[in-house]
Protein backbone atom coordinates (compact mmCIF):
# COMPACT_ATOMS: atom_id res chain seq x y z
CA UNK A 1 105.67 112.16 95.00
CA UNK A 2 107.00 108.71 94.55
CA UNK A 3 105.35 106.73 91.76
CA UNK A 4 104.09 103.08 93.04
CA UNK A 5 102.86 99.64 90.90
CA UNK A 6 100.22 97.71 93.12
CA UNK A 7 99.96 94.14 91.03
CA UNK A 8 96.90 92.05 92.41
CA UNK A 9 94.96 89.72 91.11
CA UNK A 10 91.51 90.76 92.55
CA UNK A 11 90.74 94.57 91.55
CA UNK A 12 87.92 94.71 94.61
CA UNK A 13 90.99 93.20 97.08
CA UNK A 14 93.23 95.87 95.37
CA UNK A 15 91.08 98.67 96.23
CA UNK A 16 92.65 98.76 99.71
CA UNK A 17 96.31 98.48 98.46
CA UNK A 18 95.71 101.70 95.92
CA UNK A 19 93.83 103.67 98.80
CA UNK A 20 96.51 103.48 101.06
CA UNK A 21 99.00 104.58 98.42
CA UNK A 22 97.23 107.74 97.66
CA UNK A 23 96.65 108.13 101.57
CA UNK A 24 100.37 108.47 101.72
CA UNK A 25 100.94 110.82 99.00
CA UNK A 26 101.94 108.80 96.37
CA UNK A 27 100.51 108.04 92.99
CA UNK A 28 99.48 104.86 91.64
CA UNK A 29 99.73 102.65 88.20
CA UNK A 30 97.78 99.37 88.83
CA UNK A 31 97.70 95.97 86.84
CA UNK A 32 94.91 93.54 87.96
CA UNK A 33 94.73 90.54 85.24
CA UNK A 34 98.01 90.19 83.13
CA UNK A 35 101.63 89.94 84.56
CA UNK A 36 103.38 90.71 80.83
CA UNK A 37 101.13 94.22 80.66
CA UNK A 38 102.68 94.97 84.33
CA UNK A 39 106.01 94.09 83.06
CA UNK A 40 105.58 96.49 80.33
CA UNK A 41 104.09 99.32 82.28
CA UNK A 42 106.38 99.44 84.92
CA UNK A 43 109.56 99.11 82.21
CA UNK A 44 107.90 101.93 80.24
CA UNK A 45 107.41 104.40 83.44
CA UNK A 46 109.83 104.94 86.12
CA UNK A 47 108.66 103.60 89.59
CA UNK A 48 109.98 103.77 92.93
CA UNK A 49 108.24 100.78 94.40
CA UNK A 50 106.60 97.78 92.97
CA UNK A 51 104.03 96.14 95.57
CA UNK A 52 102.60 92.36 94.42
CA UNK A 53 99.90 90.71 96.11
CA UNK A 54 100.62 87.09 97.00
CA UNK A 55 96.99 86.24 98.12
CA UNK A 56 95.82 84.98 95.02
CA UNK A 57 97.81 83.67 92.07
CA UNK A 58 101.37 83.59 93.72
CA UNK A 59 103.37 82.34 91.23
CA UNK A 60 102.19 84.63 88.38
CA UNK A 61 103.51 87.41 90.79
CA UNK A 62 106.66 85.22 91.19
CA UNK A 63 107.10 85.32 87.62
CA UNK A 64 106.55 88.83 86.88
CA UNK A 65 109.02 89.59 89.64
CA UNK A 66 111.61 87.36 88.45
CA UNK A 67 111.41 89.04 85.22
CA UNK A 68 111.61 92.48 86.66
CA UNK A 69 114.64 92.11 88.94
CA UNK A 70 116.14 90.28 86.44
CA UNK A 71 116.00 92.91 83.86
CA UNK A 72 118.33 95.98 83.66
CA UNK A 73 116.07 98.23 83.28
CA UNK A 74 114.01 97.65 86.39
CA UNK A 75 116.11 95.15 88.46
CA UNK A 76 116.80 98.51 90.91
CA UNK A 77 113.19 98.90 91.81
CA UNK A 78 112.13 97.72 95.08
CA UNK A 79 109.91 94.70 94.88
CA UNK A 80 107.36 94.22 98.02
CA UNK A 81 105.05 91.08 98.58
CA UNK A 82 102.17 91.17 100.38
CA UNK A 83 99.95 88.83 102.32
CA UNK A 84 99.94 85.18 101.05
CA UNK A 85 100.03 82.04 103.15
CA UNK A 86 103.13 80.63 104.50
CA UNK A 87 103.61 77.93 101.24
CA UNK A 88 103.63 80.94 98.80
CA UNK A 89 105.88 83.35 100.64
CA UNK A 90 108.31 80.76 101.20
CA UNK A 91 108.41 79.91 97.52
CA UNK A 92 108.66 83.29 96.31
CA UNK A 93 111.19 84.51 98.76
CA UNK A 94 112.99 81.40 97.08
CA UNK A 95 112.52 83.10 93.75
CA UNK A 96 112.95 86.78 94.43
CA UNK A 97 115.41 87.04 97.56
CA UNK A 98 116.25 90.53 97.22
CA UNK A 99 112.42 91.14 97.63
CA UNK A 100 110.60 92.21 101.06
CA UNK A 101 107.95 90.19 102.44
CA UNK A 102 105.04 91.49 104.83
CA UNK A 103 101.67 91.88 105.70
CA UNK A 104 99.44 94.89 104.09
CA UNK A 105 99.61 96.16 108.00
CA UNK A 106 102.84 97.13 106.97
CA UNK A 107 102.68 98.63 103.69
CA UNK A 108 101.79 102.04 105.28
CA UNK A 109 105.70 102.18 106.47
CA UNK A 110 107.41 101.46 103.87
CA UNK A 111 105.08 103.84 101.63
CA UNK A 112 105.67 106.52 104.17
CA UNK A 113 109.30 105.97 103.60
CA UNK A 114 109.27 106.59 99.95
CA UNK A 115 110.21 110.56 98.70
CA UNK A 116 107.44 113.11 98.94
């Protein structure tokens, strides 16, 4: 069972992003308000994905993601963005290259994709 961070801004938008990761046999450690707390969570328990919402507040996930691929201890975890319009995913993708970019319709892949 792989161990995913959803970080979202909106805990009743998250809903559907920590559903889906269950759905897929996964387990799930969420962070809805504070970027720093996510930081910390995910550098204190090993993940295997990180997924950030872009649909609301965009550059605090920008920031949180710079922060964890630039540190040594989590800068190996897979970093996936979400939604967002076409202004914030080109500004983050500036920021976070390394990072994936899609839309939640294709979460469910890369989820299904991660180690039983």
């Amino acid at each position: 069972m792989a161990q995913v961070f959803v970080l979202h801004w909106k805990p009743d938008e998250a809903l559907p992003f920590l559903e889906l990761v269950r759905e897929c046999g996964h387990s799930c450690t969420y962070e809805f308000h504070d970027g720093g707390q996510a930081f910390r969570k995910i550098k204190a328990r090993p993940h295997h994905l990180i997924v950030i919402s872009l649909a609301h507040k965009p550059s605090h996930g920008r920031e949180t993601a710079k922060a964890l691929l630039e540190t040594k201890a989590t800068r190996d975890i897979p970093v996936v963005f979400v939604d967002g319009d076409a202004a914030a995913v080109e500004s983050v993708r500036k920021a976070c290259p390394q990072a994936r970019f899609i839309a939640f319709d294709g979460l469910r892949d890369i989820l299904k994709s991660l180690p039983a």
